[in-house]
Protein backbone atom coordinates (compact mmCIF):
# COMPACT_ATOMS: atom_id res chain seq x y z
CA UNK A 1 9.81 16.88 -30.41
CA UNK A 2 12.39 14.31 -28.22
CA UNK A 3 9.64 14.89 -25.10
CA UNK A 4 6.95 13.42 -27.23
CA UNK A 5 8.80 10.60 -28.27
CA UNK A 6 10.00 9.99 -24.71
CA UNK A 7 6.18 10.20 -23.67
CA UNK A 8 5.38 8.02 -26.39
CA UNK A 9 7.88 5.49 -25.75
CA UNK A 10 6.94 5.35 -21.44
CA UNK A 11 3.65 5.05 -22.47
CA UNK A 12 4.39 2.05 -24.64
CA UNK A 13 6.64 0.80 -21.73
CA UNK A 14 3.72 0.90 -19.06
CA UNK A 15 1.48 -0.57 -21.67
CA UNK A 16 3.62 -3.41 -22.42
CA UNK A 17 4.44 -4.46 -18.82
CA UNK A 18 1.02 -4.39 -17.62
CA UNK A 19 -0.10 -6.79 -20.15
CA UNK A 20 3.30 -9.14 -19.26
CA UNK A 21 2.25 -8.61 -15.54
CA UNK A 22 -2.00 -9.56 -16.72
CA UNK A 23 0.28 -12.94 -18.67
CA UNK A 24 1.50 -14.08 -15.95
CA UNK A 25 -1.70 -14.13 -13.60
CA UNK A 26 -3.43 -15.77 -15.99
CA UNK A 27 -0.83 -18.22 -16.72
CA UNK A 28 -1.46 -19.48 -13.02
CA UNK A 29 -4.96 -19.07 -13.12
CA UNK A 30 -5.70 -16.10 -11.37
CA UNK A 31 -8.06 -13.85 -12.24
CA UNK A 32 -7.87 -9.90 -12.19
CA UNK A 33 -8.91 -8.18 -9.34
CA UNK A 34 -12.39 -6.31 -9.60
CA UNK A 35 -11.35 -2.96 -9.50
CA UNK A 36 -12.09 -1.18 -6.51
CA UNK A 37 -14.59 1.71 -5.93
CA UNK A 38 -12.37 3.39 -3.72
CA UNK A 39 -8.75 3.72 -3.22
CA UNK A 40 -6.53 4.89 -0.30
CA UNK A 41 -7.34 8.70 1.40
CA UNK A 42 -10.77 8.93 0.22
CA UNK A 43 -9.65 9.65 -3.18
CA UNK A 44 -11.96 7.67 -6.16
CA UNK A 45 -10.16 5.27 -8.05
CA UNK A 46 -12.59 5.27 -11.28
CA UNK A 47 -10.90 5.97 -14.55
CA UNK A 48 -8.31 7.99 -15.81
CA UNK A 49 -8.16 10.74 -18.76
CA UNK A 50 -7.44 7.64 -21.08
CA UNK A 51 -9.31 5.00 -19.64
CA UNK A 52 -7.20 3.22 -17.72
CA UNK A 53 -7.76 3.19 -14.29
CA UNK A 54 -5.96 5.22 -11.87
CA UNK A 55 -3.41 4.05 -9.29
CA UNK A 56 -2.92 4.72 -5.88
CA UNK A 57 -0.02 5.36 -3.47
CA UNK A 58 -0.27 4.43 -0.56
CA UNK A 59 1.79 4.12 2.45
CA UNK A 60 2.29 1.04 5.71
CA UNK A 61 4.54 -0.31 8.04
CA UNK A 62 5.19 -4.33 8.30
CA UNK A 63 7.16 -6.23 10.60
CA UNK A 64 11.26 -7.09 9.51
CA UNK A 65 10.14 -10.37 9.50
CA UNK A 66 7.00 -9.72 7.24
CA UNK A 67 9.34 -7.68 5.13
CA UNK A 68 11.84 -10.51 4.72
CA UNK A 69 9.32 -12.64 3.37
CA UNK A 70 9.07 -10.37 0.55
CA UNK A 71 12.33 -11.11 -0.55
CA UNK A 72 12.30 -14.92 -0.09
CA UNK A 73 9.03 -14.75 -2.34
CA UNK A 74 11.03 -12.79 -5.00
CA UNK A 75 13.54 -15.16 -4.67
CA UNK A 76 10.92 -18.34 -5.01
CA UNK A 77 9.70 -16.70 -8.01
CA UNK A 78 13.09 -16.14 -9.06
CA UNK A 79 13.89 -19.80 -8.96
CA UNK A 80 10.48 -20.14 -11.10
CA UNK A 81 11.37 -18.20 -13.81
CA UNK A 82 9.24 -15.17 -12.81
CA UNK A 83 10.93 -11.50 -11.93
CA UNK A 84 8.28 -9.44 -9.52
CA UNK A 85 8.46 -6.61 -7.97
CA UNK A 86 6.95 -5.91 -4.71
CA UNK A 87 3.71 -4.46 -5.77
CA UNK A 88 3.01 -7.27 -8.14
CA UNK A 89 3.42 -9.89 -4.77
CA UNK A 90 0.87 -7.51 -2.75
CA UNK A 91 -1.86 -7.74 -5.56
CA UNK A 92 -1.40 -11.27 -6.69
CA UNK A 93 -1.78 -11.92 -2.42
CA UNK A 94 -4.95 -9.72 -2.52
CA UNK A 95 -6.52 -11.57 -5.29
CA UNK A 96 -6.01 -14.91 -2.98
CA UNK A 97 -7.42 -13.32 -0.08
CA UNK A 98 -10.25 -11.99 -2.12
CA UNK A 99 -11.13 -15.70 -3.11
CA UNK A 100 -11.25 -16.70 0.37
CA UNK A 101 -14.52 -17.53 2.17
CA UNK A 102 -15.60 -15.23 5.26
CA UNK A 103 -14.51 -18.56 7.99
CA UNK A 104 -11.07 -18.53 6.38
CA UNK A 105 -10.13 -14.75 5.72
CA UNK A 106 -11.01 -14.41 9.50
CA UNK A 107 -8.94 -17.36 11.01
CA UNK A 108 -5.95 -16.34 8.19
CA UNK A 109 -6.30 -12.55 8.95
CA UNK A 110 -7.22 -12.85 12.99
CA UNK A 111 -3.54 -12.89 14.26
CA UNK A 112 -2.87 -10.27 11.60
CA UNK A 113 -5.40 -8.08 13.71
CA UNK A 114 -4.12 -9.21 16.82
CA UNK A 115 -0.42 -7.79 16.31
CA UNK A 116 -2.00 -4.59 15.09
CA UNK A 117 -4.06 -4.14 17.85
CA UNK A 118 -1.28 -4.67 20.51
CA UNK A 119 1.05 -2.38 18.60
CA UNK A 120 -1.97 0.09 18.51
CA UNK A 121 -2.11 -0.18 22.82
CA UNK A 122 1.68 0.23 23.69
């Protein structure tokens, strides 16, 4: 009976969280991402056994300094009033990418390329 009530109660955790996380995009006017055909490893990201759609893990390397940033951002949003986790930061950036017009993502993401390309060759 107490594992039901602890499934229960997780699932009423995740529930409320994602709509607190939905809140606060929508508070600064961004819209939810589309959701995507396809996630990470070939694996389809449709819908779940309840509905919801399914997550992905996924794993990548960044740069210290690209990592730091991630921390001065939580801070930032810290000193806003807003506690984030990492993950919430990587899809709120997507969604700003993903309004982006093709001249911009490719002058914002060409140096991006560059670094990865150069790390590919040594």
């Amino acid at each position: 009976m107490a594992g039901k009530d602890v499934k229960k109660a997780l699932g009423a955790s995740l529930k409320a969280e994602a709509q607190r996380v939905d809140e606060r995009f929508s508070r600064n006017g961004l819209a939810k991402a589309e959701k995507a055909g396809k996630g990470g490893k070939g694996k389809a990201a449709g819908k779940g056994k309840h509905g919801k759609e399914q997550t992905v893990r996924d794993r990548f390397t960044l740069p210290e300094s690209e990592y730091a940033r991630i921390g001065e951002l939580k801070e930032r949003c810290l000193q806003a009033g807003l506690r984030v986790k990492k993950s919430e930061l990587l899809r709120a950036g997507l969604r700003l990418l993903a309004r982006l017009d093709q001249a911009r993502l490719k002058k914002l993401l060409g140096g991006a390329a560059a670094r990865t390309a150069k790390k590919a060759g040594t």
